[in-house]
Structure formats: structure tokens, C-alpha cells
N, C-alpha and C. Protein backbone atom coordinates (compact mmCIF):
# COMPACT_ATOMS: atom_id res chain seq x y z
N UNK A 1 -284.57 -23.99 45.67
CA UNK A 1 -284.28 -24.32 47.05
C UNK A 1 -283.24 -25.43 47.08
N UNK A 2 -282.37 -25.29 47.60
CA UNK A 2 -281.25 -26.26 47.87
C UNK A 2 -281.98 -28.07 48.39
N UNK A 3 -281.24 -28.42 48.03
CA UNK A 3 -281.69 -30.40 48.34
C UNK A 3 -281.36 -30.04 50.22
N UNK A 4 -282.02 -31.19 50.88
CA UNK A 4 -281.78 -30.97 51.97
C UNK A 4 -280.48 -32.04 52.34
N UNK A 5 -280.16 -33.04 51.45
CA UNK A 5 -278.85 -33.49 52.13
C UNK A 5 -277.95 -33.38 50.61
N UNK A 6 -276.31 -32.42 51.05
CA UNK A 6 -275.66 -32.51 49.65
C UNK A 6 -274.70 -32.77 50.07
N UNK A 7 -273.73 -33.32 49.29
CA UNK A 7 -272.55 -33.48 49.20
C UNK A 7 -271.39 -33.04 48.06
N UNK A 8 -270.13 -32.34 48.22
CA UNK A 8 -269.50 -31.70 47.20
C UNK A 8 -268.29 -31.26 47.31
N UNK A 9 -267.39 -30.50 46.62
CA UNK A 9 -266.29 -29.92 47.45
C UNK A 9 -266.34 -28.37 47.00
N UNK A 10 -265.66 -27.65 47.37
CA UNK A 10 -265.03 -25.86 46.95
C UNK A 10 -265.70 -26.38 45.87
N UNK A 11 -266.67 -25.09 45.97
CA UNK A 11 -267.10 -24.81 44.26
C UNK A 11 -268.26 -25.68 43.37
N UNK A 12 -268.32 -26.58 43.83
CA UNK A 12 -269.34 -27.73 43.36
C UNK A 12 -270.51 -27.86 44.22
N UNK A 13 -271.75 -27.38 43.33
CA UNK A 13 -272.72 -27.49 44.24
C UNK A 13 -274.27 -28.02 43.91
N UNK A 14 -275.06 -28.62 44.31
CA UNK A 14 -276.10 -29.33 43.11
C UNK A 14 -277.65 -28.81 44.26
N UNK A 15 -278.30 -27.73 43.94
CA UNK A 15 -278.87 -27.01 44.37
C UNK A 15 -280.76 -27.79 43.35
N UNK A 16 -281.17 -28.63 44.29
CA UNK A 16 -282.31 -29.21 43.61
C UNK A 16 -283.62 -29.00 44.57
N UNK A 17 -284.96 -28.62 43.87
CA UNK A 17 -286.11 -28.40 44.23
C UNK A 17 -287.25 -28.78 43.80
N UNK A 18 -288.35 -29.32 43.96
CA UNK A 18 -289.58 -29.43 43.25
C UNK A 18 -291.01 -29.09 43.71
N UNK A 19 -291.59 -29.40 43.10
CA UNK A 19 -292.81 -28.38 43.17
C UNK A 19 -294.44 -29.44 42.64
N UNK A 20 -295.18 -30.20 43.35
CA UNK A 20 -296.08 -30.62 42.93
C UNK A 20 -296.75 -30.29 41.04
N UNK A 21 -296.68 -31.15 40.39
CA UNK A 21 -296.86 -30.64 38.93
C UNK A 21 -298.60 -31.72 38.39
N UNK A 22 -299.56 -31.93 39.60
CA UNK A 22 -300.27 -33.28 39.28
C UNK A 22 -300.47 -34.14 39.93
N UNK A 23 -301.49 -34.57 39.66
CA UNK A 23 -301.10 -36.29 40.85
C UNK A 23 -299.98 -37.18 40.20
N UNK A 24 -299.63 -37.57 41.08
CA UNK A 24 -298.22 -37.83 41.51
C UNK A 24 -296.86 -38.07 40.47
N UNK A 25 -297.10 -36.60 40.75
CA UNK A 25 -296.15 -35.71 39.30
C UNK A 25 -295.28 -34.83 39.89
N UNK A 26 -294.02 -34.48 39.67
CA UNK A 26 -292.99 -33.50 40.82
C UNK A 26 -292.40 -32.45 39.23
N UNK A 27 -292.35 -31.36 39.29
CA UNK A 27 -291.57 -30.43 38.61
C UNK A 27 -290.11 -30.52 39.59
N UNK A 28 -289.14 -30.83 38.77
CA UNK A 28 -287.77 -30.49 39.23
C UNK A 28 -287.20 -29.80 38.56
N UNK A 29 -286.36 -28.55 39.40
CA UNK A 29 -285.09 -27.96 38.81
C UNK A 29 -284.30 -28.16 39.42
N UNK A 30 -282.93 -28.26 38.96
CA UNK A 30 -281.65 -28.35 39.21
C UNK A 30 -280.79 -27.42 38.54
N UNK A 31 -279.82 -27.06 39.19
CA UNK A 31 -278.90 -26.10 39.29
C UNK A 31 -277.44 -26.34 39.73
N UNK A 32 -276.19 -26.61 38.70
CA UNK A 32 -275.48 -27.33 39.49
C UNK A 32 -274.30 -26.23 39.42
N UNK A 33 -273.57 -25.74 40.50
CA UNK A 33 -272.74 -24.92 39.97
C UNK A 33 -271.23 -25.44 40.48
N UNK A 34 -270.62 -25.72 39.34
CA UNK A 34 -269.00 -26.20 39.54
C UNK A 34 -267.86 -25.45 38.51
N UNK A 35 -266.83 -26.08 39.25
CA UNK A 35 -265.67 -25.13 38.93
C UNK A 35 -265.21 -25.68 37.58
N UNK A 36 -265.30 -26.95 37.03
CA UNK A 36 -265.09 -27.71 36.06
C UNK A 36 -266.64 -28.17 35.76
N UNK A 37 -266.20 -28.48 33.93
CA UNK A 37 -267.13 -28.61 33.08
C UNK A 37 -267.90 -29.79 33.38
N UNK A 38 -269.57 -29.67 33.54
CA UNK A 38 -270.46 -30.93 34.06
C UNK A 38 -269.82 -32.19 32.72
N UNK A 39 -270.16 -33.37 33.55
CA UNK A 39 -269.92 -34.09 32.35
C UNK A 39 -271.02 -34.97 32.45
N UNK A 40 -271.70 -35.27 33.53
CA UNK A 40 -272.82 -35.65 33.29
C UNK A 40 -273.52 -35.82 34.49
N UNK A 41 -274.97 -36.26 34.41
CA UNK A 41 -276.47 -35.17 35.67
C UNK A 41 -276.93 -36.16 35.68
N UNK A 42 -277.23 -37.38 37.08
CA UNK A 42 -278.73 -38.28 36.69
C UNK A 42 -279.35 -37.68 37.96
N UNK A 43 -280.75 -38.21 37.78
CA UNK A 43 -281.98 -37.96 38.60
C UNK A 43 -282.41 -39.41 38.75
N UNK A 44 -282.74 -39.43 40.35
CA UNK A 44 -283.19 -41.15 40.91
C UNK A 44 -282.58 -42.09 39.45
N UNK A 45 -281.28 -41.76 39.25
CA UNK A 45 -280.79 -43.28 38.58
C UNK A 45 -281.27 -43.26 37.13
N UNK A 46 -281.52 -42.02 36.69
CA UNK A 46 -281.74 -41.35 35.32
C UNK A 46 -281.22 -40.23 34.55
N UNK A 47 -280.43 -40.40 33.79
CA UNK A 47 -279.15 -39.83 32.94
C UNK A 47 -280.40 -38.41 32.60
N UNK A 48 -280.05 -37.41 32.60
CA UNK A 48 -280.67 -36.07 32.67
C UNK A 48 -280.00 -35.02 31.67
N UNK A 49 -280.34 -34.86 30.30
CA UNK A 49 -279.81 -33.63 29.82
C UNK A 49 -279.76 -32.11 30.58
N UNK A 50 -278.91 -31.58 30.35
CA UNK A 50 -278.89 -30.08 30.94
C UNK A 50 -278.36 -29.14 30.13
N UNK A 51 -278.23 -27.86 30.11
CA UNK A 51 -278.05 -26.96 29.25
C UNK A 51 -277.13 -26.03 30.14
N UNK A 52 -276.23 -25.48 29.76
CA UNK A 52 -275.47 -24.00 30.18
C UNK A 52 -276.13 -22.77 30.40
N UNK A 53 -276.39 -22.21 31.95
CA UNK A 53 -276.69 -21.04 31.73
C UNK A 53 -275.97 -20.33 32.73
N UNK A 54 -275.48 -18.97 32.42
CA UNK A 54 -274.91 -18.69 32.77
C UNK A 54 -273.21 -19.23 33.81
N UNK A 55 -272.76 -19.60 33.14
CA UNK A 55 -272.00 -20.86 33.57
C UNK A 55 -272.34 -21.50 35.09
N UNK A 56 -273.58 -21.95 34.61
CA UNK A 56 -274.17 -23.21 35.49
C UNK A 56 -274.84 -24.08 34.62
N UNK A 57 -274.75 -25.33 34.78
CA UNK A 57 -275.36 -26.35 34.28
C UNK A 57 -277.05 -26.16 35.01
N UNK A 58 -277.95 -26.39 34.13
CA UNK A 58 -279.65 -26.13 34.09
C UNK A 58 -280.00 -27.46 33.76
N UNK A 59 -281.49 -28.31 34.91
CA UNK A 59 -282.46 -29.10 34.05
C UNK A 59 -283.40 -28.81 34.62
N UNK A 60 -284.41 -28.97 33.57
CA UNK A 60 -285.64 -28.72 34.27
C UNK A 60 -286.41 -30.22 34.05
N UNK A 61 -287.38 -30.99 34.83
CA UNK A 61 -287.75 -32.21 34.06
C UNK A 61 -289.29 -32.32 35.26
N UNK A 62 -290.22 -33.12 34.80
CA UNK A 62 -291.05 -33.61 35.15
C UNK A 62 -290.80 -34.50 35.47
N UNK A 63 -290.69 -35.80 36.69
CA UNK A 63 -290.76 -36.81 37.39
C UNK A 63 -291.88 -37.56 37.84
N UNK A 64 -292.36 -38.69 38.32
CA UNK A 64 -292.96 -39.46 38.62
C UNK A 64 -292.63 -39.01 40.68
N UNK A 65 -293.84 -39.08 41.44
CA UNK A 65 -293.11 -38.97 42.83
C UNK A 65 -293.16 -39.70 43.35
N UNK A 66 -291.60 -40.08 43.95
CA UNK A 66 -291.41 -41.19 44.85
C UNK A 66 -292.71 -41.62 45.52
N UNK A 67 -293.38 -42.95 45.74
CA UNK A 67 -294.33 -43.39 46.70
C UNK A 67 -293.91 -45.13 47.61
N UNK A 68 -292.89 -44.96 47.46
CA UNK A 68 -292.47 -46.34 47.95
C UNK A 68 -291.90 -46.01 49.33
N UNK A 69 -292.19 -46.61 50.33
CA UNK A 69 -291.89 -47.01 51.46
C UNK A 69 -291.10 -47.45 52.02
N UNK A 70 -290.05 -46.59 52.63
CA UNK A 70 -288.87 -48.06 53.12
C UNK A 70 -288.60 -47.66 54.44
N UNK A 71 -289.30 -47.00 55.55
CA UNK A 71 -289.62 -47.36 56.20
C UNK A 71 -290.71 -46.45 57.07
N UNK A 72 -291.49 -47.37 58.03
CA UNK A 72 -292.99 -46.97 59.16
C UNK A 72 -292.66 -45.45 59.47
N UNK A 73 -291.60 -45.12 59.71
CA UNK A 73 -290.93 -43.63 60.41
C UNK A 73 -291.01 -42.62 59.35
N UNK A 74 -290.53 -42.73 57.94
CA UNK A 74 -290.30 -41.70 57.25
C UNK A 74 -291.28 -41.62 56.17
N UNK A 75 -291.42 -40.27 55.59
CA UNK A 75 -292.32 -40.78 54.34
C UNK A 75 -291.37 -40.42 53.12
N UNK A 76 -291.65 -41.32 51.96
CA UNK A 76 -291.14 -41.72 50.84
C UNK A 76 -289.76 -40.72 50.63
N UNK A 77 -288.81 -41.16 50.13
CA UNK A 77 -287.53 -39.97 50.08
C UNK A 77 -287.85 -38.94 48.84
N UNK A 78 -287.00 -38.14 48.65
CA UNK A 78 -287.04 -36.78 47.46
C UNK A 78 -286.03 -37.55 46.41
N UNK A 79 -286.01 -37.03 44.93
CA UNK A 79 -285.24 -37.57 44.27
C UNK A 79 -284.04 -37.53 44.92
N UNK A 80 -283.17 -38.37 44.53
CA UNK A 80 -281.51 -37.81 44.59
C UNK A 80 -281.18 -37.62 42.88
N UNK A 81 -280.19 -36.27 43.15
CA UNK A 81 -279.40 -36.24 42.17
C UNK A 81 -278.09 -36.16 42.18
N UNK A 82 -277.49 -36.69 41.40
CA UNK A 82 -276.01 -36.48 40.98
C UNK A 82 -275.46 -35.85 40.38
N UNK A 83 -274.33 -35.52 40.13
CA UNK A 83 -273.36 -34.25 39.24
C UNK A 83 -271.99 -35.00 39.47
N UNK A 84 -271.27 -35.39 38.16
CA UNK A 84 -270.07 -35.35 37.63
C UNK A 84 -269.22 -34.46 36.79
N UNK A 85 -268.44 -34.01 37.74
CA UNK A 85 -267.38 -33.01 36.66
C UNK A 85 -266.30 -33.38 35.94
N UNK A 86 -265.46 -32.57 34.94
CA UNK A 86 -264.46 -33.15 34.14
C UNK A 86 -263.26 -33.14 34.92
N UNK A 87 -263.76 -32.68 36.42
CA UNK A 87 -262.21 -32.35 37.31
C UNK A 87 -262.08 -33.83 38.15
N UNK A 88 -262.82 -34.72 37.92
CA UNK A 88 -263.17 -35.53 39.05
C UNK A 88 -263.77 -35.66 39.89
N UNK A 89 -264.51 -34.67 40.21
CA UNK A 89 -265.60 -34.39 41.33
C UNK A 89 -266.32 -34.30 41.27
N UNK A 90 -267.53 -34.98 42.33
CA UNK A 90 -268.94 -35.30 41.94
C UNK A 90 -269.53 -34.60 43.26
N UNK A 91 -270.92 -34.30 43.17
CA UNK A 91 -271.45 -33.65 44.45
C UNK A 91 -273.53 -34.83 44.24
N UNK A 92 -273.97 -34.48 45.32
CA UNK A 92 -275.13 -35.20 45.22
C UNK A 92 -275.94 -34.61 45.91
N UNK A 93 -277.37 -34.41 46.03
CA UNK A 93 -278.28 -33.78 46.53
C UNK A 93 -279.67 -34.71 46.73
N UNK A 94 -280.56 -34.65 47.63
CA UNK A 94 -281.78 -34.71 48.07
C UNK A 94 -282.57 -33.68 47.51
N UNK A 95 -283.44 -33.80 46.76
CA UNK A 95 -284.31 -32.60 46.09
C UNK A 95 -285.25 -32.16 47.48
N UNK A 96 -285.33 -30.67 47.80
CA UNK A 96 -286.39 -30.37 48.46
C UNK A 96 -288.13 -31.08 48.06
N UNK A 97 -288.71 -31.21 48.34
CA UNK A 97 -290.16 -31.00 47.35
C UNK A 97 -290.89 -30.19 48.12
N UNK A 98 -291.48 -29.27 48.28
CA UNK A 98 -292.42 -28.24 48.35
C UNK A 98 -293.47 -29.04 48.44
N UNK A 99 -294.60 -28.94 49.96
CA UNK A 99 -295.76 -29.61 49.69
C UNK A 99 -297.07 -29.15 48.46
């Protein structure tokens, strides 16, 4: 499922979802698909290996879930992730999470 807030240009796209894995445990995949070669993936501010598949960059990872508060109105945010390409262009995403 796509992140609910992304950012990117033509071609660059960072398509992130998760899925309860535990108490307060998140399964994430990510899916990043760009026109130039990834050069590098973090998750909430954590450098993320990924693998080639089918020329898309793949991670799959287990996370800790956000529980911090920042503010009375919202509840806790979804990871963000990032994507850097070798073209210069970066795109960013809000992970869905699936209740």
C-alpha cells in the first residue's frame, strides 16, 4: 500500500506499508521504484539495506512502533522513509500501517 504522504519526481516512487508484527512491533515493506540507481534507503532515521528486484529496489524489516506523542489531535505518526538516487533525486513517504 502506498505511504499516505510522498514526495518524488517522474519515475521515482517510495511505495511503503506495514502490518502489525506483535506488541508494538510493525512489519514494513518498501518498494521504491526509480529511474536511476537507489543509492541509499533510511527508515525513521535508519540506514536500511535493500535488494534489487525486478528493477525495483526491495526492504523488508521489522520496526519498533512509533508511540510518542506530539500532539492531543493526532495519534503517533507512521515511519517515514527516504530514497536517494544516483540521479539526484530523492522521494519520501509516510508508511501506511494497517490496523
Amino acid at each position: 500500500a502506498p505511504g499516505r504522504a510522498s514526495a518524488g519526481g517522474p519515475g521515482f516512487a517510495v511505495p511503503a506499508g506495514a502490518v502489525p508484527a506483535g506488541p508494538g512491533r510493525l512489519a514494513l515493506s518498501v518498494t521504491v521504484e526509480s529511474a536511476a540507481p537507489l543509492l541509499w534507503l533510511t527508515v525513521a532515521g535508519t540506514p536500511v539495506d535493500f535488494r534489487e528486484e525486478d528493477g525495483r529496489a526491495v526492504a523488508s524489516l521489522d520496526i519498533d512502533r512509533n508511540t510518542h506523542i506530539h500532539s492531543e489531535w493526532c495519534d503517533p505518526h507512521a515511519p517515514l522513509v527516504i530514497a536517494a538516487a544516483a540521479d539526484g533525486t530523492a522521494a519520501y513517504a509516510l508508511a501506511s500501517v494497517s490496523p
